[in-house]
C-alpha atoms as a PDB file:
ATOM      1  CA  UNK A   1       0.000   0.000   0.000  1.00  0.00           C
ATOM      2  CA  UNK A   2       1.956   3.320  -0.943  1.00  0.00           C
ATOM      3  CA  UNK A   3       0.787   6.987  -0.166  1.00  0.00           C
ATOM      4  CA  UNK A   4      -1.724   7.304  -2.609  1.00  0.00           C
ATOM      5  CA  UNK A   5      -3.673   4.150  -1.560  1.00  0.00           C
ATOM      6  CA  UNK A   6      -3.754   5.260   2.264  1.00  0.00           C
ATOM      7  CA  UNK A   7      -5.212   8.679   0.981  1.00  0.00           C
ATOM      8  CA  UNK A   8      -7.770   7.141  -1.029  1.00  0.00           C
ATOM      9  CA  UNK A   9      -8.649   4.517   1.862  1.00  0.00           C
ATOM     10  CA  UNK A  10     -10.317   7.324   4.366  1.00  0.00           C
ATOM     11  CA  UNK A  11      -7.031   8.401   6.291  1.00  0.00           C
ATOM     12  CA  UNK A  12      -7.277  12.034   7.670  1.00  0.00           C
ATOM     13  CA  UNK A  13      -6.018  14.480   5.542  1.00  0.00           C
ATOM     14  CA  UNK A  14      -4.335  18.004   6.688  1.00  0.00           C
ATOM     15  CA  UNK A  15      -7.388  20.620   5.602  1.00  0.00           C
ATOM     16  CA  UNK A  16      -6.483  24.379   6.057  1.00  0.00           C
ATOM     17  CA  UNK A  17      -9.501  24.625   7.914  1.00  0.00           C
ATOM     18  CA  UNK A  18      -9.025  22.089  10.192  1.00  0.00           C
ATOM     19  CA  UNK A  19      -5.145  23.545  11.222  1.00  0.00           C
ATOM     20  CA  UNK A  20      -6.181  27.190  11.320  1.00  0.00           C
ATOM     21  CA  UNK A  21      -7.258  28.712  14.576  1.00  0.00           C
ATOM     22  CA  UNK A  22      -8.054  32.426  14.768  1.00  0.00           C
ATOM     23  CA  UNK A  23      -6.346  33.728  17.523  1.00  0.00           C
ATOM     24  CA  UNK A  24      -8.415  36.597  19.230  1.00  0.00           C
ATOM     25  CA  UNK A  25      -7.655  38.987  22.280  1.00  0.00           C
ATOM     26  CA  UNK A  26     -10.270  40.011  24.931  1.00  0.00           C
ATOM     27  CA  UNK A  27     -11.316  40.583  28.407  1.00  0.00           C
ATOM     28  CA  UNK A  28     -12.944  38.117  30.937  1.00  0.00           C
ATOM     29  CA  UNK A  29     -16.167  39.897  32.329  1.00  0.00           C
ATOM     30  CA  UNK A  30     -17.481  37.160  34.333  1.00  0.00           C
ATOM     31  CA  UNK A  31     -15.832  33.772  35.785  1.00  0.00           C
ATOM     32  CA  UNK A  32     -18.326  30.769  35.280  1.00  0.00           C
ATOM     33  CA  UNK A  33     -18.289  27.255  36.902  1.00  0.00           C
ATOM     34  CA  UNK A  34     -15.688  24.491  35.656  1.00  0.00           C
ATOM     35  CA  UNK A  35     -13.296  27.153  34.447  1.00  0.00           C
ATOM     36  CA  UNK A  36     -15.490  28.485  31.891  1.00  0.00           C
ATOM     37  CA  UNK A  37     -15.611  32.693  31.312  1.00  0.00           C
ATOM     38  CA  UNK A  38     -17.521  35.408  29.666  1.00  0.00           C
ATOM     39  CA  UNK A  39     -15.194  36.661  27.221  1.00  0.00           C
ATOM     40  CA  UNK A  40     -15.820  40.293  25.668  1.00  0.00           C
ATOM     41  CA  UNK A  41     -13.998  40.186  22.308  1.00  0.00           C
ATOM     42  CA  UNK A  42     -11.805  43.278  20.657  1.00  0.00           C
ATOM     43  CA  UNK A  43     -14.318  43.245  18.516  1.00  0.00           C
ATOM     44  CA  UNK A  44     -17.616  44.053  20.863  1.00  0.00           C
ATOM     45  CA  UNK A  45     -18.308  39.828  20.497  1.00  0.00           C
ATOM     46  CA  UNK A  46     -19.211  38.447  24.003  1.00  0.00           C
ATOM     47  CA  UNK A  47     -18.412  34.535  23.511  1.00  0.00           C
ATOM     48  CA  UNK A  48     -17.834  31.684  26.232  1.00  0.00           C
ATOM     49  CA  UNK A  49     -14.141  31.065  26.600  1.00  0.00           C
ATOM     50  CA  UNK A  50     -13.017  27.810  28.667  1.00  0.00           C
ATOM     51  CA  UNK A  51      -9.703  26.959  29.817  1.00  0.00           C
ATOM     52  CA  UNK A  52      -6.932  24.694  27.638  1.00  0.00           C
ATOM     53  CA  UNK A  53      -5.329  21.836  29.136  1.00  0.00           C
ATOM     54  CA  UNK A  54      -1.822  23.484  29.713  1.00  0.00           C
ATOM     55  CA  UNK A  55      -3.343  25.701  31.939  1.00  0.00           C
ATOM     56  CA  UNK A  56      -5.431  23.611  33.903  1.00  0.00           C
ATOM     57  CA  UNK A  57      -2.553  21.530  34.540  1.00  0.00           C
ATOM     58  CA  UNK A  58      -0.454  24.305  35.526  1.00  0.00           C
ATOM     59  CA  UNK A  59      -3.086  26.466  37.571  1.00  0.00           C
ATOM     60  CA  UNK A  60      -2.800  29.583  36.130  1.00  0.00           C
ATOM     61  CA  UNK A  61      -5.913  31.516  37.605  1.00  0.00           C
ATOM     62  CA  UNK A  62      -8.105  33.742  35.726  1.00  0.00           C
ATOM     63  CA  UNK A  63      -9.893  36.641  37.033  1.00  0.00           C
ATOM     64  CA  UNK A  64     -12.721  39.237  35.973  1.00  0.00           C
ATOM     65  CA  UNK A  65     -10.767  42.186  34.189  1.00  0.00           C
ATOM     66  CA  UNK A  66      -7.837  39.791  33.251  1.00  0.00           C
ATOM     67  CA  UNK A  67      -6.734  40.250  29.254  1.00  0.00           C
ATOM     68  CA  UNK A  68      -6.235  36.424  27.635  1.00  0.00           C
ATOM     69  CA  UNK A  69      -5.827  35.547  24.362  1.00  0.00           C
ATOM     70  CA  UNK A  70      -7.971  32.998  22.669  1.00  0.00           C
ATOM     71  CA  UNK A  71      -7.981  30.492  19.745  1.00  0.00           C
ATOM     72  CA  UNK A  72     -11.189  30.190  17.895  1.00  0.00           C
ATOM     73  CA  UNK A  73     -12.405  27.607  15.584  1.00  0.00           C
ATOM     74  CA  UNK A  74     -13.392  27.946  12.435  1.00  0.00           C
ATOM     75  CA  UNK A  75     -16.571  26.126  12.939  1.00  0.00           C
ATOM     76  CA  UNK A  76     -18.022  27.591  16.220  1.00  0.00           C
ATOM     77  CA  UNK A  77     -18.020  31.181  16.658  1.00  0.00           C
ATOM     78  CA  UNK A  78     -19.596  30.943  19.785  1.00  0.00           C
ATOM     79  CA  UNK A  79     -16.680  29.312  22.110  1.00  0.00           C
ATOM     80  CA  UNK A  80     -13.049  30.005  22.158  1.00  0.00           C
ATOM     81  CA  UNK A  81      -9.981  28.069  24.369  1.00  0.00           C
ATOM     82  CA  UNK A  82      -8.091  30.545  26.627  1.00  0.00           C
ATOM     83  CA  UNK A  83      -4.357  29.904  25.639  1.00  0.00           C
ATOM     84  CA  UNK A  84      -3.107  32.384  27.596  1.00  0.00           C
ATOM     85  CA  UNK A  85      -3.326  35.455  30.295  1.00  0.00           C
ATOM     86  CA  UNK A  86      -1.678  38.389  29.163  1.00  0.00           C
ATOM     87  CA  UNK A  87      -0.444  40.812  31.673  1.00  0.00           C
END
């Protein structure tokens, strides 16, 4: 089986839309239960941002008024992952 049989077989392919994550700034407004925030967006958005794994594992606290940066998916423009808590 060579490279083009494994493609044509159903293996997951590399999509641009599946690798690209928009990467937003904004400001937690309001902390929610099981590390999930408000989020008010640059842009005026207000979306539900939750917590990645790194930073669960590491405990890096969040509070209301904190600026964090966020990855968005392409398909849900409703949720983001906090990434990280700019200072």
């Amino acid at each position: 089986m060579d490279m083009q049989d494994s493609q044509a077989a159903g293996a997951p392919q590399n999509s641009e839309a599946a690798k690209k994550n928009n990467k937003l700034e904004g400001r937690v407004i309001e902390a929610l239960p099981n590390a999930f925030f408000k989020v008010l967006l640059e842009d005026g958005r207000e979306i539900t941002g939750f917590l990645s794994g790194k930073m669960r594992l590491n405990r890096i606290k969040i509070l209301p008024g904190d600026k964090v940066t966020l990855e968005m998916s392409p398909y849900d423009d409703k949720k983001g992952r906090i990434v990280y808590r700019l200072k």
